[in-house]
Protein backbone atom coordinates (compact mmCIF):
# COMPACT_ATOMS: atom_id res chain seq x y z
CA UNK A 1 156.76 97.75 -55.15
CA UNK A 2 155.72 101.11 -53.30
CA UNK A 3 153.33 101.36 -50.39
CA UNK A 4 150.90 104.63 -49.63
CA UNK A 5 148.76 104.89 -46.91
CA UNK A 6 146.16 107.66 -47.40
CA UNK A 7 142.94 108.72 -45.24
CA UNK A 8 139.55 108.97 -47.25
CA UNK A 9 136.66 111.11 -45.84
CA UNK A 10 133.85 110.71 -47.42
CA UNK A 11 131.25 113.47 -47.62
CA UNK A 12 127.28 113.02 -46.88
CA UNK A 13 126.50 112.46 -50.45
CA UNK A 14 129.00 110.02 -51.09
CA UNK A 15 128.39 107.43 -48.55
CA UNK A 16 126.80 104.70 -50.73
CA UNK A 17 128.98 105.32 -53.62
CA UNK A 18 131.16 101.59 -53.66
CA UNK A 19 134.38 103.79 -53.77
CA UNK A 20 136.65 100.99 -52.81
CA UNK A 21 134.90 98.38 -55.47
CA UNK A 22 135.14 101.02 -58.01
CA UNK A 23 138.87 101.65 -57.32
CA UNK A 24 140.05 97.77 -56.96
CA UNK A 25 137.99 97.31 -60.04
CA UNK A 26 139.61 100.27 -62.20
CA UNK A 27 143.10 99.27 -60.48
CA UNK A 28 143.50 95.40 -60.43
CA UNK A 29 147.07 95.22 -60.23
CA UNK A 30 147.36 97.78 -57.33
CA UNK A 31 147.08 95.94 -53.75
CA UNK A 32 144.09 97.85 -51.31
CA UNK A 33 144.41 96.83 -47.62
CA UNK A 34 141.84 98.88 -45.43
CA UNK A 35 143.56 99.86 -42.52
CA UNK A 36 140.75 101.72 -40.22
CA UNK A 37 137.57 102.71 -41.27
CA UNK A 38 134.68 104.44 -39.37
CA UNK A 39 131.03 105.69 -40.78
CA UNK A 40 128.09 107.70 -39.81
CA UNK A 41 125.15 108.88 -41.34
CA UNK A 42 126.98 111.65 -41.73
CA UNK A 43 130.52 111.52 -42.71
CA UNK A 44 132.22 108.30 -43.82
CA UNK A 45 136.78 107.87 -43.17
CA UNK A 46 138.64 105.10 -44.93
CA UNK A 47 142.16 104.73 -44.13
CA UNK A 48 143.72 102.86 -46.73
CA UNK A 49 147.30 101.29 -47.65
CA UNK A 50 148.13 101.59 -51.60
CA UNK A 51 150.50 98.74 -52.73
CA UNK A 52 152.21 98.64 -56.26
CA UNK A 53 153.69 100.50 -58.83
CA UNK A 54 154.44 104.29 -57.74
CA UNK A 55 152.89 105.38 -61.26
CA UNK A 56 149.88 103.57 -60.59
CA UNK A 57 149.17 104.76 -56.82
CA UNK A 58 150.04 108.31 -57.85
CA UNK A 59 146.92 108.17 -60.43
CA UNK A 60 144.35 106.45 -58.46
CA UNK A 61 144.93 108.96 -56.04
CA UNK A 62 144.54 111.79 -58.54
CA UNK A 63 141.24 109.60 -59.63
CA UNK A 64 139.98 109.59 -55.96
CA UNK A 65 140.52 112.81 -56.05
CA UNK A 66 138.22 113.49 -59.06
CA UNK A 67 135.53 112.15 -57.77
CA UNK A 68 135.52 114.50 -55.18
CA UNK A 69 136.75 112.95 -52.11
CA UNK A 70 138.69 114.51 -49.17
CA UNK A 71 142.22 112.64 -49.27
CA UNK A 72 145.20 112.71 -46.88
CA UNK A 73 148.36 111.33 -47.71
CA UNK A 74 150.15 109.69 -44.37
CA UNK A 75 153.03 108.05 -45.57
């Protein structure tokens, strides 16, 4: 198993989109651990650790991505 940790910021528009939901839902057999997390009304940051597969982190990230999310990888 591989681990990822990446930072999420999420823009104004994007704040009540269930991101996370959507991903663990779309991903079941990657692990999601949220690290940090801090949100506005403005602005929205999700730090999260990716657990499985290094196939599988690589394209939910590409997918998070997509949907137009701001996304750091950390380590």
């Amino acid at each position: 198993m591989d681990e990822q940790l990446i930072e999420i910021i999420y823009p104004r528009d994007m704040l009540n989109t269930p991101v996370i939901n959507k991903l663990i839902q779309r991903y079941p057999e990657l692990g999601v651990n949220i690290i940090q997390a801090k949100i506005s009304p403005t602005e929205g940051m999700i730090e999260l650790q990716l657990i499985g597969h290094s196939t599988m982190i690589e394209s939910s990230i590409a997918w998070l991505k997509e949907l137009g999310l701001d996304l750091k990888v950390l380590g």
